[in-house]
Protein backbone atom coordinates (compact mmCIF):
# COMPACT_ATOMS: atom_id res chain seq x y z
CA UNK A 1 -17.02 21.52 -18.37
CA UNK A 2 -14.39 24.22 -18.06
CA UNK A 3 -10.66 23.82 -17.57
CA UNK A 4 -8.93 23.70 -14.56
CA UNK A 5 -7.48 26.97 -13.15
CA UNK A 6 -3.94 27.34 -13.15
CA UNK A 7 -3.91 28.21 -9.22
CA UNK A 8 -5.55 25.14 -8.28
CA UNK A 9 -3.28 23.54 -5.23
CA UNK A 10 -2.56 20.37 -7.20
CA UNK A 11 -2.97 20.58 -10.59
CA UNK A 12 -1.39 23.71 -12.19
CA UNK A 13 -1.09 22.78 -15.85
CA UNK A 14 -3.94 23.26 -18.47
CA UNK A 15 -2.92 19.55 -20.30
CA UNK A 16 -2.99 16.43 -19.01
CA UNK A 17 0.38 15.46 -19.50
CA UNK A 18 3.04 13.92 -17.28
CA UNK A 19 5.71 15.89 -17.06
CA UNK A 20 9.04 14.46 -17.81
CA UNK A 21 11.02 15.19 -14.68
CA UNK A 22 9.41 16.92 -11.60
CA UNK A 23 10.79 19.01 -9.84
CA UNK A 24 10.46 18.89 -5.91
CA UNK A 25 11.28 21.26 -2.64
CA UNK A 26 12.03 19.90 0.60
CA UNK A 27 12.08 22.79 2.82
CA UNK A 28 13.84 22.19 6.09
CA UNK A 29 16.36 19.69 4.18
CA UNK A 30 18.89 20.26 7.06
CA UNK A 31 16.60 18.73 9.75
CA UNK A 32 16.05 14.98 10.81
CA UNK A 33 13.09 14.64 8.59
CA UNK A 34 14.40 16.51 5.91
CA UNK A 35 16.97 14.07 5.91
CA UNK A 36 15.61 10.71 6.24
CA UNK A 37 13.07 12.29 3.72
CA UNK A 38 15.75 13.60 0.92
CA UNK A 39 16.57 9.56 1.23
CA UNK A 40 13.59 8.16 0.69
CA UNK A 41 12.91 10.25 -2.33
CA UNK A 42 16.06 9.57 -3.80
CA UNK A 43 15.80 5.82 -3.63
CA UNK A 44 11.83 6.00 -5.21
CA UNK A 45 9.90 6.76 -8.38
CA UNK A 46 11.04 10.06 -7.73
CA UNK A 47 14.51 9.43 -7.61
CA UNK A 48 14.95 11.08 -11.20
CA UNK A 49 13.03 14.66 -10.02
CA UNK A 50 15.16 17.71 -9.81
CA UNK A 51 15.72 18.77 -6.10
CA UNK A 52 15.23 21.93 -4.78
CA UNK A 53 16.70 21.57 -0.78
CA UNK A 54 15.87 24.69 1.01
CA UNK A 55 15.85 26.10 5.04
CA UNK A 56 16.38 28.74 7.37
CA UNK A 57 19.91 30.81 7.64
CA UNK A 58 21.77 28.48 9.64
CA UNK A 59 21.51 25.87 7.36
CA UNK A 60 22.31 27.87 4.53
CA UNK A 61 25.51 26.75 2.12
CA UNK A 62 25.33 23.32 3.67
CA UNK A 63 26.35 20.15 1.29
CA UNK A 64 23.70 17.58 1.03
CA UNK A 65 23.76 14.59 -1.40
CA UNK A 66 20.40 13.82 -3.42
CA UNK A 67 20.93 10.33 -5.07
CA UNK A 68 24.10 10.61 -6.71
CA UNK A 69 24.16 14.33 -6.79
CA UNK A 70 25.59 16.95 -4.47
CA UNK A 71 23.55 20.32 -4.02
CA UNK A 72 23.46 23.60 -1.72
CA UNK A 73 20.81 24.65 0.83
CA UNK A 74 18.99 27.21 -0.26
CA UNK A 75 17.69 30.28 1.46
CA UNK A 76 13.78 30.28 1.03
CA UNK A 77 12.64 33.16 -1.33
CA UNK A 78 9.60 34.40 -2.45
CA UNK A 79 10.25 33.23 -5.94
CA UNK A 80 11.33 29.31 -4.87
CA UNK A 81 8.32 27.69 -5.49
CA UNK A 82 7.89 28.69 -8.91
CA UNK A 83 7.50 25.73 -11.24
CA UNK A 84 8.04 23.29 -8.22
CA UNK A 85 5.29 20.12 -8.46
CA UNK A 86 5.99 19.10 -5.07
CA UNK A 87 6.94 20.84 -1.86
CA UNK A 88 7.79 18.92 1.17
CA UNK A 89 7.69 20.82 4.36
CA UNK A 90 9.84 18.64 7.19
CA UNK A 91 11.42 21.98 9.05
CA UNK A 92 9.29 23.38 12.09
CA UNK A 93 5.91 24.32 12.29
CA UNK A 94 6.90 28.19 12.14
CA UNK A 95 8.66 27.80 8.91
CA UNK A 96 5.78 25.73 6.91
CA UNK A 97 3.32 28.55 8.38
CA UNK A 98 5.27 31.31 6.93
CA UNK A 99 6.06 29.61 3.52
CA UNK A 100 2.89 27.47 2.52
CA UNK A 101 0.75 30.14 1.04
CA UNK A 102 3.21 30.74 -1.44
CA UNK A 103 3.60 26.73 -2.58
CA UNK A 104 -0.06 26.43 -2.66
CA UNK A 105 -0.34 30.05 -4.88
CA UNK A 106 2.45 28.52 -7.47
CA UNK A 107 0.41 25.66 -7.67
CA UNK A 108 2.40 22.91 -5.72
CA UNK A 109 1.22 20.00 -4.38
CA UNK A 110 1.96 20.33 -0.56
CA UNK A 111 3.17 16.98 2.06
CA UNK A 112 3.39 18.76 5.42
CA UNK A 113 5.49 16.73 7.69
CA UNK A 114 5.98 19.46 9.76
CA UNK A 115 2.07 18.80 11.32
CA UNK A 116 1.75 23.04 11.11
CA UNK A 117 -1.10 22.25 8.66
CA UNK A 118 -3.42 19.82 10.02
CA UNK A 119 -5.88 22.24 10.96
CA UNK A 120 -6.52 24.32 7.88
CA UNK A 121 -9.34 24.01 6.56
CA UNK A 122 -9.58 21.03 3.75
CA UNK A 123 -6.15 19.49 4.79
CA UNK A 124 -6.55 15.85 4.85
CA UNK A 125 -4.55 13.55 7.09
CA UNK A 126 -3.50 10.84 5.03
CA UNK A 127 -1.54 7.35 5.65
CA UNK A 128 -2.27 5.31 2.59
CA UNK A 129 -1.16 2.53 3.34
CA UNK A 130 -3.60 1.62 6.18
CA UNK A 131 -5.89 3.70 4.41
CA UNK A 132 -6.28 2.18 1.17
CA UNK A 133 -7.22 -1.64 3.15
CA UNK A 134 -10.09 0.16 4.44
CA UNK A 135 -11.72 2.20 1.47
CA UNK A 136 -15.18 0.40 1.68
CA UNK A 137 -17.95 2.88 2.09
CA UNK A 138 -19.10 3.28 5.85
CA UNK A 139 -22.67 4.76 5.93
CA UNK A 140 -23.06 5.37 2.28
CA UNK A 141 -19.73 8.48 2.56
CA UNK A 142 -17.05 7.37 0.93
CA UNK A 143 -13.48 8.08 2.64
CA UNK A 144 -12.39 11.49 2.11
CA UNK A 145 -9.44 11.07 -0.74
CA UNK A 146 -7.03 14.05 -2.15
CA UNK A 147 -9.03 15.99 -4.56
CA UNK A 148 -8.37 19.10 -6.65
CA UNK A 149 -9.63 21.67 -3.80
CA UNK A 150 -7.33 19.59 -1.36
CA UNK A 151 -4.53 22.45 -0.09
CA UNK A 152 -1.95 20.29 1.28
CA UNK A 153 -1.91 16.40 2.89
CA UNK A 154 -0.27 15.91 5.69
CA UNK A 155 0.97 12.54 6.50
CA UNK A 156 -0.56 10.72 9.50
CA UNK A 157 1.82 10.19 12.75
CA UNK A 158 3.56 7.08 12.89
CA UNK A 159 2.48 5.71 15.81
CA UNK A 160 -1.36 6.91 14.63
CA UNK A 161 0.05 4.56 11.56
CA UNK A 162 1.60 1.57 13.18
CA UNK A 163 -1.74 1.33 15.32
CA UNK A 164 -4.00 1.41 12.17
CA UNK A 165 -2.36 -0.92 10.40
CA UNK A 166 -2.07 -3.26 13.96
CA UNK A 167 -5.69 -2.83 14.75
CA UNK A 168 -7.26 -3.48 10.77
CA UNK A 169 -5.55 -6.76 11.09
CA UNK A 170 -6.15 -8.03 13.91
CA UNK A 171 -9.77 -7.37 13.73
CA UNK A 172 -10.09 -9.51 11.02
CA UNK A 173 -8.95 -12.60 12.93
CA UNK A 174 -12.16 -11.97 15.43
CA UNK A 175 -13.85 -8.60 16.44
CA UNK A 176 -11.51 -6.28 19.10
CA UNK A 177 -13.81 -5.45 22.46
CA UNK A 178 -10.64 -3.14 24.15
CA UNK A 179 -7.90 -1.77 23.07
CA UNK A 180 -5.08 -0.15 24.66
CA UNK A 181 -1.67 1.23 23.79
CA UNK A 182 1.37 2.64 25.72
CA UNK A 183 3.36 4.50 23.16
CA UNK A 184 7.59 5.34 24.14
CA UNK A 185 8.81 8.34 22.40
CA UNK A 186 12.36 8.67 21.10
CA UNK A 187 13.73 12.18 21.46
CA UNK A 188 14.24 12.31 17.53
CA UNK A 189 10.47 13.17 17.13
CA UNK A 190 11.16 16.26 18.30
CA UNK A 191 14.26 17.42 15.83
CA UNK A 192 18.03 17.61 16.95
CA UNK A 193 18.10 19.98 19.54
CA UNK A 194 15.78 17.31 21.58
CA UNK A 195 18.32 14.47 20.85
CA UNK A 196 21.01 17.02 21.96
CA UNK A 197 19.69 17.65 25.23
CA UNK A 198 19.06 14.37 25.96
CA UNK A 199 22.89 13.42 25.35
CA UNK A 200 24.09 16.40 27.06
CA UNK A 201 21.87 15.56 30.34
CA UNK A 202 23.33 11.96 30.43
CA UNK A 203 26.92 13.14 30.19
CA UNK A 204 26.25 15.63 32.59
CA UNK A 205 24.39 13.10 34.80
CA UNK A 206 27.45 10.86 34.53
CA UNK A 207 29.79 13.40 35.48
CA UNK A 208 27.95 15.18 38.31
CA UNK A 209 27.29 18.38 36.95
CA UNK A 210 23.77 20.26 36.55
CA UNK A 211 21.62 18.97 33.40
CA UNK A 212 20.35 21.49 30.51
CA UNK A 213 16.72 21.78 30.11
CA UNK A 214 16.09 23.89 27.99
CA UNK A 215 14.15 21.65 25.35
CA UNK A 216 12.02 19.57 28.05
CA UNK A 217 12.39 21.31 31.37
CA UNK A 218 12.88 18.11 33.36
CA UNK A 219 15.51 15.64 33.83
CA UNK A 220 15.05 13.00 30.63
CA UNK A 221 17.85 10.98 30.65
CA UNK A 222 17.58 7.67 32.42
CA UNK A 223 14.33 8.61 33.07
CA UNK A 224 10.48 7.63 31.22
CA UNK A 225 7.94 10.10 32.06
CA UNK A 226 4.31 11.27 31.12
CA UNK A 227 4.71 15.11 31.24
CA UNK A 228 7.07 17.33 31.33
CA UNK A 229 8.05 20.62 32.99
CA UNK A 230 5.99 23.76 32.65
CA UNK A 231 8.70 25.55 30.08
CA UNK A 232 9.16 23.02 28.33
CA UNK A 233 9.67 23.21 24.36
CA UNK A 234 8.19 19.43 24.06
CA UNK A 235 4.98 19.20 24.85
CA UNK A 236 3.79 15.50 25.47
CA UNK A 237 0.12 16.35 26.00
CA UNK A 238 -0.36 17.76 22.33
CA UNK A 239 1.79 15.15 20.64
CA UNK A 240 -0.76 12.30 22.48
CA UNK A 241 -3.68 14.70 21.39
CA UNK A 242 -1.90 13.98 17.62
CA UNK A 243 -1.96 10.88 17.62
CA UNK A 244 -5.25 10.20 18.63
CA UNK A 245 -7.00 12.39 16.22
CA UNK A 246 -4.38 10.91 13.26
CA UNK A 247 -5.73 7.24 14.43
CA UNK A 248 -9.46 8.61 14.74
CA UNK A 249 -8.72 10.53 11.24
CA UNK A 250 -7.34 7.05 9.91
CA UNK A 251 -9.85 5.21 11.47
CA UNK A 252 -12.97 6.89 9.80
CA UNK A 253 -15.28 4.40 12.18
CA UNK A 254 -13.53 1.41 9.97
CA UNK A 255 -11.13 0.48 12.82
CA UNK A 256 -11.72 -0.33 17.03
CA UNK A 257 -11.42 2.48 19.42
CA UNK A 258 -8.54 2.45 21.02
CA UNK A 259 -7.17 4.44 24.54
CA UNK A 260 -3.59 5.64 23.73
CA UNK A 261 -0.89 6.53 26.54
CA UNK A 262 2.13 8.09 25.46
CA UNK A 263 5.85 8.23 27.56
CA UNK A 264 8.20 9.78 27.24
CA UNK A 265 11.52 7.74 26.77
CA UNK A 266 15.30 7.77 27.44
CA UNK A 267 16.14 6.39 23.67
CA UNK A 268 17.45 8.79 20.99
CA UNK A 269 15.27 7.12 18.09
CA UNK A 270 12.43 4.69 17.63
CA UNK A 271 9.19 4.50 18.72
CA UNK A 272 8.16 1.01 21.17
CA UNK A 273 4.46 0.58 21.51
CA UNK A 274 2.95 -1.87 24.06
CA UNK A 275 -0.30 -2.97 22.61
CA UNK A 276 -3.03 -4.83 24.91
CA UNK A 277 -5.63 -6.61 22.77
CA UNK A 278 -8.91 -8.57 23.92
CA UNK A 279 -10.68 -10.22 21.37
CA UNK A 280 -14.49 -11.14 21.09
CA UNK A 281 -13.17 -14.73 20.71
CA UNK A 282 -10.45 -16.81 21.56
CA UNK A 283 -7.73 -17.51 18.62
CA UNK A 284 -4.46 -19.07 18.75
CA UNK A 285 -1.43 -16.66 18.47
CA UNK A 286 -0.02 -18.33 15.34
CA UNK A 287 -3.67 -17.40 13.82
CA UNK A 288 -3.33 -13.92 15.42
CA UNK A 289 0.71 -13.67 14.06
CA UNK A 290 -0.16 -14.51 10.45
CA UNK A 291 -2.92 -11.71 10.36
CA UNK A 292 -0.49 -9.22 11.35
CA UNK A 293 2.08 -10.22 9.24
CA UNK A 294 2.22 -8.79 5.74
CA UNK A 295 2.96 -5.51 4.02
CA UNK A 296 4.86 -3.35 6.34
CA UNK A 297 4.58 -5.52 9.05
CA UNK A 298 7.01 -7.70 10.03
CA UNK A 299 6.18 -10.46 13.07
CA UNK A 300 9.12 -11.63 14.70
CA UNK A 301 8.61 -15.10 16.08
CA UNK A 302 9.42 -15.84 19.43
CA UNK A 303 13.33 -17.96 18.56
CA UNK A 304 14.34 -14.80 17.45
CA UNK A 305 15.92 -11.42 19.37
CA UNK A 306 12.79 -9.35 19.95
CA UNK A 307 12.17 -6.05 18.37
CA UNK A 308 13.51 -2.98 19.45
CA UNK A 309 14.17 0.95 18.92
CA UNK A 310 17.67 -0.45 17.54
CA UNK A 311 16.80 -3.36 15.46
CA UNK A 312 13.98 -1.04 14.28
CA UNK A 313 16.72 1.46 12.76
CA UNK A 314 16.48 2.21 9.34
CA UNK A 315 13.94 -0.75 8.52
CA UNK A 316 11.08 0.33 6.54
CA UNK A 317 8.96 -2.17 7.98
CA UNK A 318 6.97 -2.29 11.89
CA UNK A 319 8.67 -5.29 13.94
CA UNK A 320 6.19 -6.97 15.95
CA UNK A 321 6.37 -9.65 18.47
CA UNK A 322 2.90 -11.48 19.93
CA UNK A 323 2.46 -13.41 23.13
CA UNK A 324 -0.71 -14.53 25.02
CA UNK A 325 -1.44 -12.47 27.90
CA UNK A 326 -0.78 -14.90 30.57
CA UNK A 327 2.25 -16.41 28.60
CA UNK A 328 0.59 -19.81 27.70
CA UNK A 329 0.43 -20.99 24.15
CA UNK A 330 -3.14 -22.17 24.28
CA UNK A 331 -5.94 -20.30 22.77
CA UNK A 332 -7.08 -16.96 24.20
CA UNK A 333 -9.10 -13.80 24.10
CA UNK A 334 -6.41 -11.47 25.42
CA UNK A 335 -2.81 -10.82 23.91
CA UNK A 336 0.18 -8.53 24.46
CA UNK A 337 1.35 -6.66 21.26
CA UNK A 338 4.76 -5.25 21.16
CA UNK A 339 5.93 -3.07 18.29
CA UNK A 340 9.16 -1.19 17.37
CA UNK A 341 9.05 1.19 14.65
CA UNK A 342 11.95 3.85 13.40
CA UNK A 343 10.02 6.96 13.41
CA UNK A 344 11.91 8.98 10.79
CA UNK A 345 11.98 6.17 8.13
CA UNK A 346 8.35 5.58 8.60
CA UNK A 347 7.41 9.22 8.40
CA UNK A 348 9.42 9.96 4.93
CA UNK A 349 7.93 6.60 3.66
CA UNK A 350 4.25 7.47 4.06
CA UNK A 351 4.93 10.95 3.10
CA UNK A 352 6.44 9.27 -0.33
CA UNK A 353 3.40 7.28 -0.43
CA UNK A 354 0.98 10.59 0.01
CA UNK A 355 3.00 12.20 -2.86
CA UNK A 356 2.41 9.21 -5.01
CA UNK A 357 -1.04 9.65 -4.25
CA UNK A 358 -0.98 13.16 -5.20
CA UNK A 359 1.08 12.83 -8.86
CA UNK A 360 -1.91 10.62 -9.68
CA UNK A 361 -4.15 13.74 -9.74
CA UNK A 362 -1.49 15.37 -11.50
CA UNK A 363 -1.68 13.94 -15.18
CA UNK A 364 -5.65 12.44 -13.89
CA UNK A 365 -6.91 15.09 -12.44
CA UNK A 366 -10.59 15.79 -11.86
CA UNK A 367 -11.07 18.74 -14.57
CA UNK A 368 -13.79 21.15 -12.93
């Protein structure tokens, strides 16, 4: 059996050692994700790796803390990857285009959060968190898992998430017949200049003067729409497309279909998602709540304040609320769902959890 080559994309050392500190790149550190990202590092496994925080000019010089520590931003050179085990792209899809070849060439393993990557070939979208409940074989093919040949990972969308984990729950209270979901998007999914606009066109709206649109090419503030203007930068068509090929890529024909509608909405962060459910049988909604409830899901009983974009902040968890369709508390087939999920925090934490998936073929790795 011979040794592993040195350019493999994950494993690039000819021992199977662990190493005793990594050392790990987030490139676009000065961005939302970067952010939320550099935090969720610091405060895991990883919390002891050396940090590399890189991105484009206008960052550059910039003081971020990592842990404990206070380090530069770094301009992004041909020579910054070298000896880096992990590189986490969270900038935009431009940057991670321009950049990933060399990662993958010093032998990196690549977390794309930037989504640039999804359709190269051998990329795998990966959440496992919803993934690993649902690694029984379907047809005899097992799931496809990070390998050795894998390029890069790139972690699923978080509503594609929050609906995964929803939907493998619930069906194991009684089968799901339909499925729908009405997804709001925060602004903050789109980076800072979206959040920006959408601040600037309420002040302006407030004080009766013309509204920037630069970013979405219609008016957004005070305002929930489906589509948006023809030059616009945010385009709500492709980010729907994402998130049903994430759930469908999630899915893997383990999980009910499901028809997905996403908004646009007036809130700066957090995604609400409006989940209609009809079951093959009826169950009571206490059976239905404790099914849901668990790891990363958190059901908030109906005494207490309901969840929201803003009780949702900076909770690692999904806050869900259930009620009965028509509002009774007997027994039924049909329920409303309601979720509230911080989009940022849940993005950094599955792309932690795709890393740790990744350092196990690090010192394991499948010698070819």
């Amino acid at each position: 059996m011979a040794a592993c080559p040195k350019t493999s994309p994950i494993f690039n050392r000819s021992d199977n050692l662990m190493p005793d500190t990594y050392k790990i790149a987030i490139v676009g550190a000065a961005s939302l994700r970067g952010k939320e990202l550099n935090d969720a590092l610091s405060e895991s496994t990883f919390g002891s790796a050396d940090f590399l925080l890189m991105d484009d000019d206008i960052a550059l010089g910039q003081l971020e803390s990592v842990g404990d520590e206070v380090t530069f931003i770094q301009r992004i050179e041909p020579s910054s990857f070298v000896g880096v085990d992990f590189v986490f792209f969270a900038g935009s899809e431009e940057v991670t285009r321009k950049h990933w070849h060399t990662a993958q060439k010093a032998g990196a393993s690549i977390v794309d959060l930037s989504y640039a990557l999804e359709s190269e070939p051998k990329v795998l979208v990966r959440a496992p968190w919803a993934q690993d409940e649902t690694r029984e074989e379907v047809n005899n093919s097992p799931q496809a898992v990070p390998d050795l040949q894998t390029p890069a990972v790139v972690p699923a969308h978080p509503a594609a998430l929050a609906l995964a984990l929803l939907l493998l729950r619930a069906q194991e209270v009684a089968g799901v017949r339909s499925a729908s979901a009405t997804v709001l998007e925060p602004a903050s999914e789109y980076g800072r200049a979206s959040m920006d606009e959408l601040h600037q066109q309420t002040v302006s709206l407030l004080s009766f003067q013309s509204l920037p649109k630069e970013m979405y090419d219609a008016q957004i503030a005070f305002n929930l729409l489906p589509s948006l203007g023809e030059s616009a930068k945010v385009h709500l068509g492709a980010s729907e497309a994402r998130i049903r090929r994430h759930y469908a890529e999630l899915s893997a024909g383990r999980l009910p279909e499901v028809a997905i509608q996403l908004l646009h909405a007036p809130v700066f962060h957090g995604y609400g998602i409006s989940l209609a459910l009809e079951l093959d049988e009826q169950v009571s909604m206490e059976h239905l709540e404790a099914a849901l409830n668990g790891e990363h899901v958190d059901v908030v009983l109906g005494d207490s304040d309901p969840p929201s974009n803003l009780s949702s902040a900076g909770q690692d968890d999904i806050l869900v609320r259930v009620r009965t369709a028509d509002g009774s508390e007997l027994a039924t087939r049909r329920f409303w769902v309601w979720a509230a999920v911080d989009n940022l925090k849940l993005t950094a934490l599955n792309a932690l959890a795709c890393a740790q998936e990744l350092r196990r073929l690090r010192p394991h790795g499948k010698v070819q």
